[in-house]
C-alpha atoms as a PDB file:
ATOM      1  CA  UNK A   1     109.214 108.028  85.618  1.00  0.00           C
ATOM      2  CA  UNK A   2     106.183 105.552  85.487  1.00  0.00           C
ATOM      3  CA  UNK A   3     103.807 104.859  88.275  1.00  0.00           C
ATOM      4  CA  UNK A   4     105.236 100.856  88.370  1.00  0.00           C
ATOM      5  CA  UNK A   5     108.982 102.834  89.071  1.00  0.00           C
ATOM      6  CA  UNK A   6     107.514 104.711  91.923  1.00  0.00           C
ATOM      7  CA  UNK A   7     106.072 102.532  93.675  1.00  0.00           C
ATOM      8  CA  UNK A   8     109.346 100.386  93.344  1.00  0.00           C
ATOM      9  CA  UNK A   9     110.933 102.917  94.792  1.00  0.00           C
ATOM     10  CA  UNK A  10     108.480 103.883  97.488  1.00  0.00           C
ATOM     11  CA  UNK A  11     109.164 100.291  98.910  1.00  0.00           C
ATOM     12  CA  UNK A  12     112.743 101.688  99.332  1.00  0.00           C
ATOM     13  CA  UNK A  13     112.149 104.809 100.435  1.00  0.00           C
ATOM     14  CA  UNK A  14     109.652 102.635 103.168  1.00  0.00           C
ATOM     15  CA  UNK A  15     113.296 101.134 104.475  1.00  0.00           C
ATOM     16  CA  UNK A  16     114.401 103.865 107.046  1.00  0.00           C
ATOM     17  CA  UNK A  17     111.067 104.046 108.440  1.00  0.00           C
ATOM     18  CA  UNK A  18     110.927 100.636 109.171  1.00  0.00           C
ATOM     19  CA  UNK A  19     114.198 100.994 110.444  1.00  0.00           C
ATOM     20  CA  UNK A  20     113.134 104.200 113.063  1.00  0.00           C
ATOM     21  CA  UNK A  21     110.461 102.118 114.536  1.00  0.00           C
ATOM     22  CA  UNK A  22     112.092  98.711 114.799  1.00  0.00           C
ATOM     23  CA  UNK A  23     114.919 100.209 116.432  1.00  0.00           C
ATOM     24  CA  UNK A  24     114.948 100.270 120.364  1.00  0.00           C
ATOM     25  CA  UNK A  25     116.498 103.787 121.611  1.00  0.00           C
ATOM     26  CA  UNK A  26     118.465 103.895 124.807  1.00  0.00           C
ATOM     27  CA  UNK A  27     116.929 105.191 128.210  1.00  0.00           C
ATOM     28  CA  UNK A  28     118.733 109.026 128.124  1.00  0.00           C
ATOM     29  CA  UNK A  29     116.362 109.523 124.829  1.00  0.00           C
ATOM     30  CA  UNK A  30     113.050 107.998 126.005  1.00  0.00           C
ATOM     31  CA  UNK A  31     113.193 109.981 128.910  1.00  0.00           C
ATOM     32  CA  UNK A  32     113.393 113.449 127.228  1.00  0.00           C
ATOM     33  CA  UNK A  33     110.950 112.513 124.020  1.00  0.00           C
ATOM     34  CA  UNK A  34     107.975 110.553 124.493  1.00  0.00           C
ATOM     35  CA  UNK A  35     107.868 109.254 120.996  1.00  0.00           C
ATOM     36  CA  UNK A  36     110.839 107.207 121.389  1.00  0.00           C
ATOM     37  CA  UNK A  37     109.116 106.292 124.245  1.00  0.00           C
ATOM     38  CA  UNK A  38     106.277 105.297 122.370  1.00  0.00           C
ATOM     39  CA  UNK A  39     108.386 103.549 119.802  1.00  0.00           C
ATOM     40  CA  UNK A  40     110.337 100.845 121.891  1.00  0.00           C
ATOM     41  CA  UNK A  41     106.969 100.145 123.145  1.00  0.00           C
ATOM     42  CA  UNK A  42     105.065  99.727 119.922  1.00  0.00           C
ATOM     43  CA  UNK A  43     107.163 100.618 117.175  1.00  0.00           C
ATOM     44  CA  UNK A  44     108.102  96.598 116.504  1.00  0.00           C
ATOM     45  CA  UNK A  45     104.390  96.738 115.404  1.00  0.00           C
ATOM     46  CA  UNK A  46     104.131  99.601 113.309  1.00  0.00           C
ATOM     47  CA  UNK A  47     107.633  98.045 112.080  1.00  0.00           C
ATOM     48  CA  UNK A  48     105.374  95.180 110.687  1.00  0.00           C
ATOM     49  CA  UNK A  49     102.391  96.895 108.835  1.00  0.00           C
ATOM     50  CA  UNK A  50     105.424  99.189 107.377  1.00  0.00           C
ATOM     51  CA  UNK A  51     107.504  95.814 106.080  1.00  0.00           C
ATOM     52  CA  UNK A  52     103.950  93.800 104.857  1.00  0.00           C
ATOM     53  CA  UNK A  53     103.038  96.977 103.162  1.00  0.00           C
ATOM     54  CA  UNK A  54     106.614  97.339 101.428  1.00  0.00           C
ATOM     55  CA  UNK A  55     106.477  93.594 100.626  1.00  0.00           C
ATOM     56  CA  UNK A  56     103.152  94.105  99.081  1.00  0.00           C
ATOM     57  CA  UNK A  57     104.049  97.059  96.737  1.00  0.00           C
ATOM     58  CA  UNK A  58     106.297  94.280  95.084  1.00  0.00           C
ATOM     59  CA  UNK A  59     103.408  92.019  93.859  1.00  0.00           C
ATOM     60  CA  UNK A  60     101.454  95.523  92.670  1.00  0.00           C
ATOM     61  CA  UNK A  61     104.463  97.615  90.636  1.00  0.00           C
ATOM     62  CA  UNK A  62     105.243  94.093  88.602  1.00  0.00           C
ATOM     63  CA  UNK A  63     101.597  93.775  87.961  1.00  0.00           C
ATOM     64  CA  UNK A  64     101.277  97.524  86.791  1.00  0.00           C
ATOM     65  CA  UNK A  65     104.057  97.117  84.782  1.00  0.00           C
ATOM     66  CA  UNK A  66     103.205  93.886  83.075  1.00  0.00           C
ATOM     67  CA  UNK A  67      99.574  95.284  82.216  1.00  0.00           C
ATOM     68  CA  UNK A  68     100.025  98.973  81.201  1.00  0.00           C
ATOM     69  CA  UNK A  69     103.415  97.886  79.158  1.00  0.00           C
ATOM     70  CA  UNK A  70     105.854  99.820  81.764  1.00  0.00           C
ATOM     71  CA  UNK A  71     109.154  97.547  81.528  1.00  0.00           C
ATOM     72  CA  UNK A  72     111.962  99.130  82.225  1.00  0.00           C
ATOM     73  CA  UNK A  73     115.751  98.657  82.260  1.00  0.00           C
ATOM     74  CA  UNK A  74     115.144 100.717  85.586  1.00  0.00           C
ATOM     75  CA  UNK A  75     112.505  98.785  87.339  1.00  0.00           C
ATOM     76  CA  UNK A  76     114.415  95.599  86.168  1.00  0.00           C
ATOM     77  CA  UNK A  77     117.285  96.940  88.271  1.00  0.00           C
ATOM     78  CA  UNK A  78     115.276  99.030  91.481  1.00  0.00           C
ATOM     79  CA  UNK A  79     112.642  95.762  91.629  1.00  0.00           C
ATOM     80  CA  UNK A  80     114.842  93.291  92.592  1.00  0.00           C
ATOM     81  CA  UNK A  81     117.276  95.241  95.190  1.00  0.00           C
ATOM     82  CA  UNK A  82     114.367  96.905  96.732  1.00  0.00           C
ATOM     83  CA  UNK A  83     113.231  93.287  97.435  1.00  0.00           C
ATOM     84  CA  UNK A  84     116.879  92.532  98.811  1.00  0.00           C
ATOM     85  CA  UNK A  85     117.282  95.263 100.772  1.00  0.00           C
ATOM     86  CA  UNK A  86     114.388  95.449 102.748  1.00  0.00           C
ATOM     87  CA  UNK A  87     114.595  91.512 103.033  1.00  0.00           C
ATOM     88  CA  UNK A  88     118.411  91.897 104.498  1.00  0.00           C
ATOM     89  CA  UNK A  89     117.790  94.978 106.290  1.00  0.00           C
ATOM     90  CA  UNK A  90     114.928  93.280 108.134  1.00  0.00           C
ATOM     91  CA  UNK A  91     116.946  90.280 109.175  1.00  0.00           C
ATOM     92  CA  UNK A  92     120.135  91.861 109.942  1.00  0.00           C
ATOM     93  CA  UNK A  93     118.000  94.369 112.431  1.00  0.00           C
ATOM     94  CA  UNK A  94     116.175  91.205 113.753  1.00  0.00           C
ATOM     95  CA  UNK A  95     119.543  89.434 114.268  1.00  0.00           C
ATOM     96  CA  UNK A  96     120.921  92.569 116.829  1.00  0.00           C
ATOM     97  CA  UNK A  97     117.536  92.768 118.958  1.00  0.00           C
ATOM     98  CA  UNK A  98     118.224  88.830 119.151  1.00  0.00           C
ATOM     99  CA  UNK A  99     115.233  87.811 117.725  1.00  0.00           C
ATOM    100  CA  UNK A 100     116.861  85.167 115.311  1.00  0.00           C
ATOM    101  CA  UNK A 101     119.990  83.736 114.940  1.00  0.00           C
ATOM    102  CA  UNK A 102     122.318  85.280 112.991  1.00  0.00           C
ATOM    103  CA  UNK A 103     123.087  81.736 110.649  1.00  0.00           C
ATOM    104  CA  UNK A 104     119.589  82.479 109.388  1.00  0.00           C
ATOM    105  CA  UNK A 105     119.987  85.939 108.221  1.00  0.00           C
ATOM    106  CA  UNK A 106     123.702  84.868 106.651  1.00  0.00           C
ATOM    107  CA  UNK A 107     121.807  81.846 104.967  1.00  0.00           C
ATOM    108  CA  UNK A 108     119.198  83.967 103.426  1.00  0.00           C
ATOM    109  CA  UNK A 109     121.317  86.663 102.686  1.00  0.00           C
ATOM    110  CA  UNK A 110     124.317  84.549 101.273  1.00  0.00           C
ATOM    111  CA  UNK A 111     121.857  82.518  99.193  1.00  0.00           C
ATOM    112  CA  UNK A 112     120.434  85.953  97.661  1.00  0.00           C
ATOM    113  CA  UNK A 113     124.300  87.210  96.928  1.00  0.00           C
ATOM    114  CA  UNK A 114     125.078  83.890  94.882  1.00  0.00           C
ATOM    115  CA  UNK A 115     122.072  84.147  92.749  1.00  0.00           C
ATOM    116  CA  UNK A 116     122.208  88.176  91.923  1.00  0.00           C
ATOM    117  CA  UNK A 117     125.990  87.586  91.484  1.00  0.00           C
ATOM    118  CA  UNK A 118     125.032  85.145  88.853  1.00  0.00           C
ATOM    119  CA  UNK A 119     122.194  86.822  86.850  1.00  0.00           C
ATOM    120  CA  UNK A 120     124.895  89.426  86.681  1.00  0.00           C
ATOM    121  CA  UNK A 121     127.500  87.621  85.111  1.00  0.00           C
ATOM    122  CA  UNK A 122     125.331  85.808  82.576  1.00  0.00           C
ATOM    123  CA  UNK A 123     123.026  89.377  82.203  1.00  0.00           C
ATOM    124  CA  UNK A 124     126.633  90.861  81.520  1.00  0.00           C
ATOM    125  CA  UNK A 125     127.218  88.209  78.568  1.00  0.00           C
ATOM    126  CA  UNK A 126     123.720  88.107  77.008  1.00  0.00           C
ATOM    127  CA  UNK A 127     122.845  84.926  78.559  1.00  0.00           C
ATOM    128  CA  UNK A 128     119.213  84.367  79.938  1.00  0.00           C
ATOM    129  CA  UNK A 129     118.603  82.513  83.628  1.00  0.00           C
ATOM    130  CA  UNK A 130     115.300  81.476  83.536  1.00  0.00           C
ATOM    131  CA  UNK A 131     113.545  81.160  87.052  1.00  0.00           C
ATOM    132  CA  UNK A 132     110.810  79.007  88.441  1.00  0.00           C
ATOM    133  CA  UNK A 133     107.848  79.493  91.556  1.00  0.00           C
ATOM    134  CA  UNK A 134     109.910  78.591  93.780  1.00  0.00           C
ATOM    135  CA  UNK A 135     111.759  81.984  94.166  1.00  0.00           C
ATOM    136  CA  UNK A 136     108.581  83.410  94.856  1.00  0.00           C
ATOM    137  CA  UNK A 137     107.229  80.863  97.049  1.00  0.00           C
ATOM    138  CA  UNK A 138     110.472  81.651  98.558  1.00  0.00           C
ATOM    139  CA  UNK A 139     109.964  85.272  98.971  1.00  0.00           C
ATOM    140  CA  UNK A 140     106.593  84.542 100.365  1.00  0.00           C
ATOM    141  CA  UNK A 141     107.772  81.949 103.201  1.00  0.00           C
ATOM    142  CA  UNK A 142     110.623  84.966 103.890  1.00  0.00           C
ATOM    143  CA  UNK A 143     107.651  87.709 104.103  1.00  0.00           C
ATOM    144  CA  UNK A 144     105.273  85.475 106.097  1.00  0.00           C
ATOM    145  CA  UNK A 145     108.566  84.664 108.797  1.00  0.00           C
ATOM    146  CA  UNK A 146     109.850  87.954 109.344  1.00  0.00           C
ATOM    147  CA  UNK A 147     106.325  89.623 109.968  1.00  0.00           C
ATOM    148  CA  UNK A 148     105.273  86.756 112.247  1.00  0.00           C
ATOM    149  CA  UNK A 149     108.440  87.022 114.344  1.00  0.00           C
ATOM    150  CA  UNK A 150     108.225  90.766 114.329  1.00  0.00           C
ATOM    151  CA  UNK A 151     104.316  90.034 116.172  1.00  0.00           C
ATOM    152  CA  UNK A 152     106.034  87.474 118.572  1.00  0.00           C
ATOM    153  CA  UNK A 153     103.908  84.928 117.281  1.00  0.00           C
ATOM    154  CA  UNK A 154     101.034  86.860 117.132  1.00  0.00           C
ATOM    155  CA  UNK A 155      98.102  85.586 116.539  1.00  0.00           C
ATOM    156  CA  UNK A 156      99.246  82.051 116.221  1.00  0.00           C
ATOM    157  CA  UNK A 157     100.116  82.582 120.136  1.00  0.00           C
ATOM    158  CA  UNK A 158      96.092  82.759 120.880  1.00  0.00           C
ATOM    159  CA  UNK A 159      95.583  79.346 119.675  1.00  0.00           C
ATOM    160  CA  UNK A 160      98.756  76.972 120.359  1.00  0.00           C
ATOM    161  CA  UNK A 161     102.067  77.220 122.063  1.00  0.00           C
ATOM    162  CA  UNK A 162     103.814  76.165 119.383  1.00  0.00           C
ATOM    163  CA  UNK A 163     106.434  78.235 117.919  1.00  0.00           C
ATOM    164  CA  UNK A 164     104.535  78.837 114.450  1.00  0.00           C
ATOM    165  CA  UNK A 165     106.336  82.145 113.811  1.00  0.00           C
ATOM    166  CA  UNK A 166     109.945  79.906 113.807  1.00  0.00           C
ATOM    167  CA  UNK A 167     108.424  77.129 112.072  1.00  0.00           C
ATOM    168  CA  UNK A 168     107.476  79.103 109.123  1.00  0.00           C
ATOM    169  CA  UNK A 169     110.869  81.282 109.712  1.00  0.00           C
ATOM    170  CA  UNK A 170     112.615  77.918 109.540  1.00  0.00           C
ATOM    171  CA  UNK A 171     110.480  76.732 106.360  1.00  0.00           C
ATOM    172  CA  UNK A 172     111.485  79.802 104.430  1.00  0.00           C
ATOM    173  CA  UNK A 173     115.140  78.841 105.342  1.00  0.00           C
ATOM    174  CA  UNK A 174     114.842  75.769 103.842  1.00  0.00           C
ATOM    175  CA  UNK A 175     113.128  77.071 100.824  1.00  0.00           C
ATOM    176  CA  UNK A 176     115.475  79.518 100.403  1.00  0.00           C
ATOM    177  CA  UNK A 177     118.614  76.494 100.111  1.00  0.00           C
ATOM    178  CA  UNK A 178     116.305  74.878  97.817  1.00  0.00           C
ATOM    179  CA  UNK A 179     115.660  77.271  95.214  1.00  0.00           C
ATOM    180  CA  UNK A 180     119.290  78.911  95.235  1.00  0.00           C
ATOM    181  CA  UNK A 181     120.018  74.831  94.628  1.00  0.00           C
ATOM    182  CA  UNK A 182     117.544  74.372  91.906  1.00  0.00           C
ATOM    183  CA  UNK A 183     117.879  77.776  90.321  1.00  0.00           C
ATOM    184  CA  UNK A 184     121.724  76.540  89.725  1.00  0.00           C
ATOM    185  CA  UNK A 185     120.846  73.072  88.891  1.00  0.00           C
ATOM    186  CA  UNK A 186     117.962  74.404  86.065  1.00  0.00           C
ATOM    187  CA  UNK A 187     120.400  76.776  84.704  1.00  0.00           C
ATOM    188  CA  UNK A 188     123.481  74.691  84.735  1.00  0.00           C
ATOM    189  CA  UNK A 189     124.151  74.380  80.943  1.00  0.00           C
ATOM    190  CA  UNK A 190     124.295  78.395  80.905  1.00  0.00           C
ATOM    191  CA  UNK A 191     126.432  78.332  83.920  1.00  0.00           C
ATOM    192  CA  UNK A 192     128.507  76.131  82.517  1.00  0.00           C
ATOM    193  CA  UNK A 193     128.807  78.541  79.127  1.00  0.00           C
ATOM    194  CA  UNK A 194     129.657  81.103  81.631  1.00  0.00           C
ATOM    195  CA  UNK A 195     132.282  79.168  83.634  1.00  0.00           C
ATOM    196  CA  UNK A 196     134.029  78.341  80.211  1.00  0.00           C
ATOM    197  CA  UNK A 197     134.046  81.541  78.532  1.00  0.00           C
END
């Protein structure tokens, strides 16, 4: 296995931890072991470095693979649903501690089932999607959201009382409807070959 499929996978394998620390543990357990003490008193925190670092390995394993020539059918498969995963995992966990609503996480999530239902298809019958920046922009808006509602609004909350971890949660809801719509739109004629075959 190459060093751009390990690090894929590493972002996976960063998933459960993220999900021991974000996760707040009920009184009987905090009062016998002080770490999950510690952790629903901090662990939202450490929760965030772990996501920002998983989100980051994305931007390094394509660039590793791209320059040292280390495309594979594998990491075409792992990169992608590591992305979802730890995108959906995040939102779905933020959704039960109430920290957005859950029509976000369904809109982000939805949108993301659509489109990998679609590359399938067409990947199934030889037929190329192309994509665009705005996917990524998208992913970006999604990573910058999460982490800042994850920090409460930290350290926007210093500076203004505004809201800025919602209004860039809100932003990457909106980007996310308009690149599932223009990802369809730009690859309609394919679709379409698709939808008639």
């Amino acid at each position: 296995m190459n060093l751009a499929n390990k690090i894929t996978i590493s972002r996976i394998l960063l998933i459960p931890f993220f999900m021991l620390f974000f996760v707040q543990y009920p009184s009987w357990l905090t009062d016998r072991l002080s770490f999950f003490q510690f952790v629903n008193q901090n662990g939202v925190y450490i929760a965030a470095v772990l996501f920002v670092v998983a989100s980051a390995t994305d931007k390094l394993d394509g660039y590793i693979a791209r320059k040292y020539n280390q495309i594979t059918n594998l990491g075409k498969l792992l990169d992608p649903l590591a992305d979802k995963l730890l995108i959906s995992v995040a939102l779905v966990m933020m959704v039960q501690q109430e920290l957005i609503s859950t029509w976000v996480a369904v809109v982000i999530i939805g949108r993301e089932f659509v489109i990998t239902g679609l590359r399938m298809v067409a990947a199934a019958q030889k037929i190329a999607l192309s994509a665009d920046q705005y996917g990524k922009f998208k992913m970006v808006l999604q990573v910058m959201g999460i982490t800042a509602v994850l920090l409460g609004n930290v350290p926007f909350s210093f500076f203004t009382t505004i809201p800025i971890d919602y209004v860039i949660m809100m932003l990457a809801v909106v980007m996310t409807i308009y690149s599932g719509f223009n990802y369809i739109v730009r690859n309609y004629k394919e679709l379409k070959l698709i939808g008639d075959q």
